[in-house]
Protein backbone atom coordinates (compact mmCIF):
# COMPACT_ATOMS: atom_id res chain seq x y z
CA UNK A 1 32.81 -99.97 85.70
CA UNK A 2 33.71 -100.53 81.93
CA UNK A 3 35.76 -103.84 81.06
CA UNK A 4 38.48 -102.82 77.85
CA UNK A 5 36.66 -105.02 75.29
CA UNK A 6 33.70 -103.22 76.31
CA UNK A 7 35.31 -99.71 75.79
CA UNK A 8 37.15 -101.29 72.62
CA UNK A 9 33.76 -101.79 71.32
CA UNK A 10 32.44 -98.25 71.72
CA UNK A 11 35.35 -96.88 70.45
CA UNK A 12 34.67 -99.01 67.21
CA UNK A 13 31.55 -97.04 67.14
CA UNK A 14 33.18 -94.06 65.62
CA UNK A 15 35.59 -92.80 62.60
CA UNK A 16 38.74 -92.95 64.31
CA UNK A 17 42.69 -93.38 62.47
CA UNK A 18 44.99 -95.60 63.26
CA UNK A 19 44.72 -98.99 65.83
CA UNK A 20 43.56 -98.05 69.43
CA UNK A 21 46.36 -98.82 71.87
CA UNK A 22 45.29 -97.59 75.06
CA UNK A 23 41.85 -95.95 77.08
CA UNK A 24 42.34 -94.82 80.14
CA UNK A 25 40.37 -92.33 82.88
CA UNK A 26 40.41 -88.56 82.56
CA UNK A 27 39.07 -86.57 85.32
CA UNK A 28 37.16 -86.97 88.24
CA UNK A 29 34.04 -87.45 86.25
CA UNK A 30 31.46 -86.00 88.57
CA UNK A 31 28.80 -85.84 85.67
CA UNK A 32 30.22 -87.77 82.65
CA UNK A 33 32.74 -90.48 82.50
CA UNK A 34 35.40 -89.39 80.11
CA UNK A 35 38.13 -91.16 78.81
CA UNK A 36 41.09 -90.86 76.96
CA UNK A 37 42.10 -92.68 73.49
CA UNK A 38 45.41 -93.01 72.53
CA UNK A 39 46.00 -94.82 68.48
CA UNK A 40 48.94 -96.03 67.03
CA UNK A 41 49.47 -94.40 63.60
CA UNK A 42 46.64 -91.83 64.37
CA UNK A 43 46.06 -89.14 67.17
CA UNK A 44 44.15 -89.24 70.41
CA UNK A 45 40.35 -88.75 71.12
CA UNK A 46 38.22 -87.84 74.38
CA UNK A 47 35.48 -90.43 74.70
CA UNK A 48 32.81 -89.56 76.80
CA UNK A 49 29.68 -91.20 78.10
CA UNK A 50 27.40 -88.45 78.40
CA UNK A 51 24.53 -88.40 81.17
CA UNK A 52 21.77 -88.51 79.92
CA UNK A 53 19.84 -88.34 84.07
CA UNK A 54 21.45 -84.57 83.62
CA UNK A 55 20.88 -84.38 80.12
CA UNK A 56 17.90 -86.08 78.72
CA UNK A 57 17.98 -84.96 75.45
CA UNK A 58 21.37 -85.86 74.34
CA UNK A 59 20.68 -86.28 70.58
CA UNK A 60 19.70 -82.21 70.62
CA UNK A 61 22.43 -81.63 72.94
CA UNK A 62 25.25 -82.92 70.29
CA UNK A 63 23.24 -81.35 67.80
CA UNK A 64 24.17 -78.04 69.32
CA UNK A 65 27.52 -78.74 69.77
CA UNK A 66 28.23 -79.56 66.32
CA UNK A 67 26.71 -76.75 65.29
CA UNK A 68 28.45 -74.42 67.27
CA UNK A 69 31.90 -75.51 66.99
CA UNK A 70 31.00 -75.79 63.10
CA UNK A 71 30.25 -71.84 63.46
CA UNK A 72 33.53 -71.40 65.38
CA UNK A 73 35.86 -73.41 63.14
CA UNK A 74 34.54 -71.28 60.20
CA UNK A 75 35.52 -68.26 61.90
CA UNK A 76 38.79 -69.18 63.29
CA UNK A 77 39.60 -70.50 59.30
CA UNK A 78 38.75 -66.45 58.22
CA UNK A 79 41.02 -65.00 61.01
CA UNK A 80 43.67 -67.28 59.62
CA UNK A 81 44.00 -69.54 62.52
CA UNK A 82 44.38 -73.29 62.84
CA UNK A 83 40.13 -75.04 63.20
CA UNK A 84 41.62 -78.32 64.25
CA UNK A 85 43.14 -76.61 67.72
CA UNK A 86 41.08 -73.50 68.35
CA UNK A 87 37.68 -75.62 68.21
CA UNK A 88 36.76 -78.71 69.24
CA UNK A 89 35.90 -81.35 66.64
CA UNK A 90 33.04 -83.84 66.84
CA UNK A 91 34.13 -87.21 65.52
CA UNK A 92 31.31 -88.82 63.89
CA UNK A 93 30.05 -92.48 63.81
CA UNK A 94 31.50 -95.22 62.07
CA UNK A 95 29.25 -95.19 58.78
CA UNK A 96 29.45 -99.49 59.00
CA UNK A 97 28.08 -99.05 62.35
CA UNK A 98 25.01 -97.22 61.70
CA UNK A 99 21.36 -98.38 60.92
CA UNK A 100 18.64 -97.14 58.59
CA UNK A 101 16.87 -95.14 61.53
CA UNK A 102 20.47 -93.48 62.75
CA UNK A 103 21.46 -92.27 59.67
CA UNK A 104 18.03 -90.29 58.86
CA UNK A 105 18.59 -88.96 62.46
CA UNK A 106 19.93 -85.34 62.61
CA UNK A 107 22.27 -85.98 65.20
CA UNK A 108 21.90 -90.17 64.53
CA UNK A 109 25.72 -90.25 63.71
CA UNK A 110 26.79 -88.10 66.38
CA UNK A 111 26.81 -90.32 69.10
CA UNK A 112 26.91 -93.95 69.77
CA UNK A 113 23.73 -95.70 72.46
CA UNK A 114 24.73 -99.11 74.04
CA UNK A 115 22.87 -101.85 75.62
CA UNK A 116 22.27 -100.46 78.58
CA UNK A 117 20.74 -96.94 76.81
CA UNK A 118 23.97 -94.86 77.72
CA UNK A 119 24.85 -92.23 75.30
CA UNK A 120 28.71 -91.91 74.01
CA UNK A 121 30.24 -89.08 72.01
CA UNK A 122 34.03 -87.93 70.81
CA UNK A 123 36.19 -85.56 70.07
CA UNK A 124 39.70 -84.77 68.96
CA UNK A 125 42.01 -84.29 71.75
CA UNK A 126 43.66 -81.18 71.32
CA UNK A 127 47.31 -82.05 71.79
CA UNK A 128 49.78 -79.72 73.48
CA UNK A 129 47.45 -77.58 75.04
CA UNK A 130 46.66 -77.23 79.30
CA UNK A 131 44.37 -76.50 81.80
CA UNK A 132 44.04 -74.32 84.98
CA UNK A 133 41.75 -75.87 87.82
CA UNK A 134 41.50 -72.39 89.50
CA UNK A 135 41.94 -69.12 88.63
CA UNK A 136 43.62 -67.34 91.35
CA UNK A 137 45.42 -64.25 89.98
CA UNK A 138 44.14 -61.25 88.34
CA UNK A 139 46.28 -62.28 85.35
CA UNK A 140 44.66 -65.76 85.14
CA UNK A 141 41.28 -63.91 85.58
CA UNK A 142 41.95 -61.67 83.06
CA UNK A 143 42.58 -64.75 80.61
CA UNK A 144 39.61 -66.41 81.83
CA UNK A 145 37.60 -63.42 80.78
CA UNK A 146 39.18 -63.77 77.39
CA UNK A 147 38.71 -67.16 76.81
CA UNK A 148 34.54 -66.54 77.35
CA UNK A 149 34.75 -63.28 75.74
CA UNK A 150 36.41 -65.36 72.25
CA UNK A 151 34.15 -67.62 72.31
CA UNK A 152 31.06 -65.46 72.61
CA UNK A 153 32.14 -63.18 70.03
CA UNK A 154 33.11 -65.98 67.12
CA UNK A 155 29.45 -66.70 67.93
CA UNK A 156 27.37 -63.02 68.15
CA UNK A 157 26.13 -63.64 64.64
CA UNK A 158 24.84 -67.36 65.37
CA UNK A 159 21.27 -67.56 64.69
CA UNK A 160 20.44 -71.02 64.58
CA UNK A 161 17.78 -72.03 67.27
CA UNK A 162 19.48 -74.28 70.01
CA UNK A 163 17.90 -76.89 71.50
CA UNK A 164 17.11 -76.67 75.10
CA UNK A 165 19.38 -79.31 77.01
CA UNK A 166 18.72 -78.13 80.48
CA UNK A 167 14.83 -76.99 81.23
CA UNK A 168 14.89 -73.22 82.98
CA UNK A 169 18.11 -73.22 83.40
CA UNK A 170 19.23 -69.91 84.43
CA UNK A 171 15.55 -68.74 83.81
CA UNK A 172 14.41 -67.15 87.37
CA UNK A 173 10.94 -67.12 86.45
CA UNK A 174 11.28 -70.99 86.42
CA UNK A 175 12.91 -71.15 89.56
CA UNK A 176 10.12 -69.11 91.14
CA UNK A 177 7.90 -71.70 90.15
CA UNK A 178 9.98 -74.73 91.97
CA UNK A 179 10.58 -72.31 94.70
CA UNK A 180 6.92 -71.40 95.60
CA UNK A 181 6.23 -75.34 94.83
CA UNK A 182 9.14 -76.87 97.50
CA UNK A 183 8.07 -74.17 100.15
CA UNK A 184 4.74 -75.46 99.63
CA UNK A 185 5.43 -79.03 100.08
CA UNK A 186 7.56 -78.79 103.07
CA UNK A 187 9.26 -81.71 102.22
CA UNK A 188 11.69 -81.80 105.37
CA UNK A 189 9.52 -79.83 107.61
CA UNK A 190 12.11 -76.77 107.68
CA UNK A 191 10.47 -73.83 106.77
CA UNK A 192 9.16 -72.86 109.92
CA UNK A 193 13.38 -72.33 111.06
CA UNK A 194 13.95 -70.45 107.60
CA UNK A 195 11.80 -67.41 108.13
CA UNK A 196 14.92 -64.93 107.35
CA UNK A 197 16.54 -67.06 105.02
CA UNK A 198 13.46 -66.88 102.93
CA UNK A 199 12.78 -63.46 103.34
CA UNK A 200 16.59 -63.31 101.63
CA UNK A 201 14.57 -64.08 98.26
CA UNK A 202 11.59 -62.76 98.43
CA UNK A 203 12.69 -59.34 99.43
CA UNK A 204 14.70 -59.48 95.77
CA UNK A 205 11.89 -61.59 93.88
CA UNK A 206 10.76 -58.60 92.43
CA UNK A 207 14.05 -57.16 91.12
CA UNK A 208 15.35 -60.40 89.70
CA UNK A 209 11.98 -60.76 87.77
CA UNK A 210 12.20 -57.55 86.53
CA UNK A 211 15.71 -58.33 84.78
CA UNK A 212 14.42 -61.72 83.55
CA UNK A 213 11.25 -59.71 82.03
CA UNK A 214 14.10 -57.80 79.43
CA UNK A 215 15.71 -61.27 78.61
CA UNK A 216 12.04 -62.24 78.03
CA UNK A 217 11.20 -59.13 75.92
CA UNK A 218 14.16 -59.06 73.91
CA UNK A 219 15.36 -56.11 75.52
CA UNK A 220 18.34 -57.89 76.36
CA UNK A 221 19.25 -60.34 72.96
CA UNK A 222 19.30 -63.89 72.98
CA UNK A 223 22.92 -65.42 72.33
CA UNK A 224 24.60 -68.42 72.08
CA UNK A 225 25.48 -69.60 76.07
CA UNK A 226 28.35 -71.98 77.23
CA UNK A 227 26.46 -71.85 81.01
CA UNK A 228 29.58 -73.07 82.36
CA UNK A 229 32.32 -70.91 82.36
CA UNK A 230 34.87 -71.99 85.12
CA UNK A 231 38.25 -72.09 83.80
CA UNK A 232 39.24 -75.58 83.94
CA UNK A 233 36.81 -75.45 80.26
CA UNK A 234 39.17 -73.51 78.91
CA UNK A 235 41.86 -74.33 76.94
CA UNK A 236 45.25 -72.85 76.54
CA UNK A 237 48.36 -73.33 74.57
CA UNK A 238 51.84 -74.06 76.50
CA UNK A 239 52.54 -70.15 76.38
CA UNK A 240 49.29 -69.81 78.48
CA UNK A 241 47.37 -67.97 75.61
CA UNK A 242 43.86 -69.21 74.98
CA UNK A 243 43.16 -71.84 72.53
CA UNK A 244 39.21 -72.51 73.01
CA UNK A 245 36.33 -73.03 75.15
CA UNK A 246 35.75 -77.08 75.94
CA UNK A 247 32.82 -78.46 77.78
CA UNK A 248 29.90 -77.91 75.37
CA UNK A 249 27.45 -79.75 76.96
CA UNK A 250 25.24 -76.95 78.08
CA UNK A 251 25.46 -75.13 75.10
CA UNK A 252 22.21 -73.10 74.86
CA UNK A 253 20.18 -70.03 73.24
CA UNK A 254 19.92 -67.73 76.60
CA UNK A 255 21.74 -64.27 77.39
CA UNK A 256 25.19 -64.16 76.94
CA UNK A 257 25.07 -61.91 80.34
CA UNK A 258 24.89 -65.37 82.15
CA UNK A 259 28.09 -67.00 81.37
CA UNK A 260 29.64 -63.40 82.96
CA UNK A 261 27.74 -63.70 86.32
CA UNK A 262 28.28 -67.28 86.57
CA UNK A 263 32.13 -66.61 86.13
CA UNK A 264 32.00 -63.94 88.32
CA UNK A 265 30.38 -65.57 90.87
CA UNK A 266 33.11 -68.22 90.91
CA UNK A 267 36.16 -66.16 90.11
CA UNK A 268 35.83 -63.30 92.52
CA UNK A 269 34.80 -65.14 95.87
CA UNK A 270 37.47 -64.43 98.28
CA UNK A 271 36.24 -67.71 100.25
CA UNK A 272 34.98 -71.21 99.43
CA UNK A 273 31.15 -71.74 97.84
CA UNK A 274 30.52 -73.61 101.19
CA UNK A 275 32.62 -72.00 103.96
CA UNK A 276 31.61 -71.93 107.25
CA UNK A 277 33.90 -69.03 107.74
CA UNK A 278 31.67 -66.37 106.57
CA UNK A 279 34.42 -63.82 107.26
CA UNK A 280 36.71 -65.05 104.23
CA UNK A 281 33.58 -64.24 102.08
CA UNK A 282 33.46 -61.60 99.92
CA UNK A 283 33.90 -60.39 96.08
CA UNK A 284 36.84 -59.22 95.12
CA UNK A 285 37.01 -56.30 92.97
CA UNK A 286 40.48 -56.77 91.75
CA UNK A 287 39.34 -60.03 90.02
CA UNK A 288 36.31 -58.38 89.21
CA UNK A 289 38.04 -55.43 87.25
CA UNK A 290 40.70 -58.47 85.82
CA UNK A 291 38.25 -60.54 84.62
CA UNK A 292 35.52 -58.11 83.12
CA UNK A 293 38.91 -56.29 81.24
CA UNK A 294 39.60 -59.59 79.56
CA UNK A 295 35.68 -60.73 78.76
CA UNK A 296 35.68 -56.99 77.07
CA UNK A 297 39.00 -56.55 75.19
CA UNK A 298 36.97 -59.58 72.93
CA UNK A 299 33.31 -58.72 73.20
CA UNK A 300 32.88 -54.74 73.81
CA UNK A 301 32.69 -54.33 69.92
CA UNK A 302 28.94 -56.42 69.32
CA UNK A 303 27.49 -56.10 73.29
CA UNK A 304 24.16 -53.86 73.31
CA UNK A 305 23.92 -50.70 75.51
CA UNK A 306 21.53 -53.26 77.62
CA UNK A 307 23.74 -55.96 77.35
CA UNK A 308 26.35 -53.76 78.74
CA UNK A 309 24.33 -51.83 81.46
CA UNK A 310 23.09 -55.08 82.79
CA UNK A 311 26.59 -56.98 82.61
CA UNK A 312 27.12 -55.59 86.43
CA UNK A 313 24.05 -56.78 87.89
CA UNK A 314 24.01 -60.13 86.03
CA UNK A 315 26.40 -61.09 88.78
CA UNK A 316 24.39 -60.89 91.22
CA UNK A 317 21.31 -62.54 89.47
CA UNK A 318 23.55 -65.57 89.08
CA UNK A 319 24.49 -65.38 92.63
CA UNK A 320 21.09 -65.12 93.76
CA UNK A 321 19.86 -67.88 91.63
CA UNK A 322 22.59 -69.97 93.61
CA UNK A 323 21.74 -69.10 97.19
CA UNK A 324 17.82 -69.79 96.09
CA UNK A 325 18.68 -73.23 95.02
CA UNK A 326 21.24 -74.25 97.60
CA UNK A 327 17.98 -72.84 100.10
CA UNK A 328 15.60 -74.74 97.83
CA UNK A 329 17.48 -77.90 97.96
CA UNK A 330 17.87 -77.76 102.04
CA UNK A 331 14.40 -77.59 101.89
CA UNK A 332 13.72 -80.62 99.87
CA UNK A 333 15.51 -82.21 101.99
CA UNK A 334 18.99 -82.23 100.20
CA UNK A 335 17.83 -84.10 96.49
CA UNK A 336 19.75 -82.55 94.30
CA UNK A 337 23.12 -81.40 95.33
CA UNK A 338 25.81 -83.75 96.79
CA UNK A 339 26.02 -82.98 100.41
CA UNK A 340 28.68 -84.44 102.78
CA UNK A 341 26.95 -83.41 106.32
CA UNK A 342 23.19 -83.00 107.44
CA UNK A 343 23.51 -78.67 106.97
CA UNK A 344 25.66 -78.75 103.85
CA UNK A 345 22.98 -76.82 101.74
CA UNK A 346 22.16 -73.88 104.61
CA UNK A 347 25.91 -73.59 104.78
CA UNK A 348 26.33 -73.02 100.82
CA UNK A 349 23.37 -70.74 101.53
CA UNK A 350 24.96 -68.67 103.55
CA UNK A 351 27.76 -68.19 102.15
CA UNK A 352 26.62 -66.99 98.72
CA UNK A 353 24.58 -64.91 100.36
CA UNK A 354 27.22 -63.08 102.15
CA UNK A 355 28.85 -62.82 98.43
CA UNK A 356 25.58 -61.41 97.06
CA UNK A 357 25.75 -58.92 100.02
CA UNK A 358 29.41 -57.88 98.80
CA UNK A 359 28.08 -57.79 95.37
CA UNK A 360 25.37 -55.58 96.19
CA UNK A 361 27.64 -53.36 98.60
CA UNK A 362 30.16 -52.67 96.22
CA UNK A 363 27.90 -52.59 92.89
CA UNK A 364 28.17 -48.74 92.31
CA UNK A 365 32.11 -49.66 91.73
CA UNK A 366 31.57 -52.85 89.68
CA UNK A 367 29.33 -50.70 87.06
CA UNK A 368 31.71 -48.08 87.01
CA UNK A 369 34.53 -50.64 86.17
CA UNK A 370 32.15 -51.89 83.55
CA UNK A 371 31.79 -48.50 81.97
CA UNK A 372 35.23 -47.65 82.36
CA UNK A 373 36.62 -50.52 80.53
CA UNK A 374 33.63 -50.58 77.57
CA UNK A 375 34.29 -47.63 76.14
């Protein structure tokens, strides 16, 4: 993949203290290759080679997340906490290393292209801090919550324009555009065995559109995003409490009501995303209660009545969204998501589907949770 001198080199790229003794693999790396840095005489960094097939736009997308964890350390600094370990920190280019054009770039001494055009960036590894892979208690959930919650609040009076790292994403209108486009084209010649799989979405085209028509309007404010908000991207000190929110990547300017769906979606399901076992599949409301009590106890303070009255449904939106693009993709014939057998896609269809059903059956309780715990 990457010979040492070749790493050595990249890591040359950038401001770092003390002699490198050691890169090694961190993670699986199913988007970006990330590796860490260990110095002698200095401390350790995360270097990453960012994707730029995923994320085109990389220059705008460490843009953002300089700006953002800029915000954040500021804030953590007037709460009296320590900026270096409750934020991530960007570590700039090696001034030596830069030419005329990068260093009138914006974002030119953010990252670091090679040879081959592949983008690099890094940060400060945050020592003596841990992550959870899953969150499988209500405890755990209710930390989770918290983590997202933090973060979105040290950012509700960030008004910078983002820049847009991901086209659509999360925007249903969009996705109703590729939608009526792939069922169009056929690609794979399934439609014709879809009929009630696709009547799935359209029967809730409307209702999602509406929703997306108050994000549109401002009805529902614009916010700073993570748009990834599993718990593995959160870190937490040895004592389990929360530290920060890692993963910036998909930082964007959307509504802060997506990052709680999406972790909803992922925290509550009783079952796998893909199981074939449709009877393990539901939502559970004891996660559901865990988790909205901890994204609260930080963020019930600067939400919006909308904001608030929506935060309920958002979960299913977000679910939705996935079972449309899991369909989508089976009926592109399987282009964009990783699929490890020939009905891979109609399986992950179904089974968020039978989530969005539990949603849906048991939404009069999850907005009365949500009120409960808001006020």
């Amino acid at each position: 993949m990457y010979t040492d001198s070749e790493l050595s080199k990249i890591v040359s790229m950038f401001s770092t203290e003390g002699t490198v003794s050691g890169i090694k693999p961190l993670g699986p790396g199913f988007i970006n290759d990330t590796f860490i840095v260990s110095t002698e005489g200095g401390p350790r960094y995360i270097l990453q080679r960012k994707n730029h097939n995923i994320f085109p736009d990389v220059p705008g997308m460490m843009q953002n997340i300089l700006l953002v964890t800029e915000h954040i350390k500021k804030k953590v600094e007037q709460e009296g906490g320590d900026p270096m370990r409750e934020a991530m920190t960007v570590v700039r280019r090696n001034p030596a290393t830069l030419s005329g054009e990068e260093r009138e770039s914006r974002a030119g001494d953010l990252y670091y292209r090679d040879g081959n055009g592949n983008f690099w960036a890094m940060t400060l590894f945050i020592e003596g801090s841990m992550t959870y892979e899953k969150a499988d208690t209500p405890a755990l959930a209710y930390k989770g919550g918290k983590g997202i919650g933090k973060f979105q609040a040290q950012l509700s009076d960030f008004t910078t324009p983002l820049n847009e790292t991901i086209k659509g994403f999360h925007n249903i209108r969009w996705r109703f555009t590729q939608w009526d486009e792939a069922l169009a084209r056929n690609a794979a010649g399934r439609v014709a065995s879809l009929s009630e799989e696709i009547g799935w979405i359209e029967s809730r085209r409307k209702e999602m559109l509406d929703f997306w028509t108050l994000v549109e309007n401002g009805s529902i404010p614009t916010r700073v995003t993570h748009n990834d908000t599993k718990i593995s991207n959160i870190l937490f000190d040895k004592d389990g409490e929360v530290l920060c929110v890692i993963d910036l990547d998909t930082c964007m300017s959307s509504t802060s009501l997506n990052d709680f769906g999406d972790a909803i979606r992922s925290y509550t399901n009783t079952g796998a995303e893909d199981d074939r076992d449709l009877s393990k599949v539901s939502m559970s409301m004891e996660m559901f209660k865990a988790y909205t009590e901890g994204y609260l106890s930080e963020r019930k303070g600067n939400l919006t009545e909308s904001e608030l009255g929506h935060l309920a449904f958002s979960a299913r939106y977000i679910t939705y969204e996935q079972v449309l693009r899991f369909l989508m993709d089976y009926i592109d014939g399987d282009t964009y998501y990783k699929t490890a057998y020939p009905e891979h896609n109609l399986v992950r269809t179904h089974a968020q589907y039978r989530l969005l059903q539990s949603m849906e059956a048991q939404y009069e309780d999850m907005v009365r949770a949500v009120r409960e715990l808001g006020i």
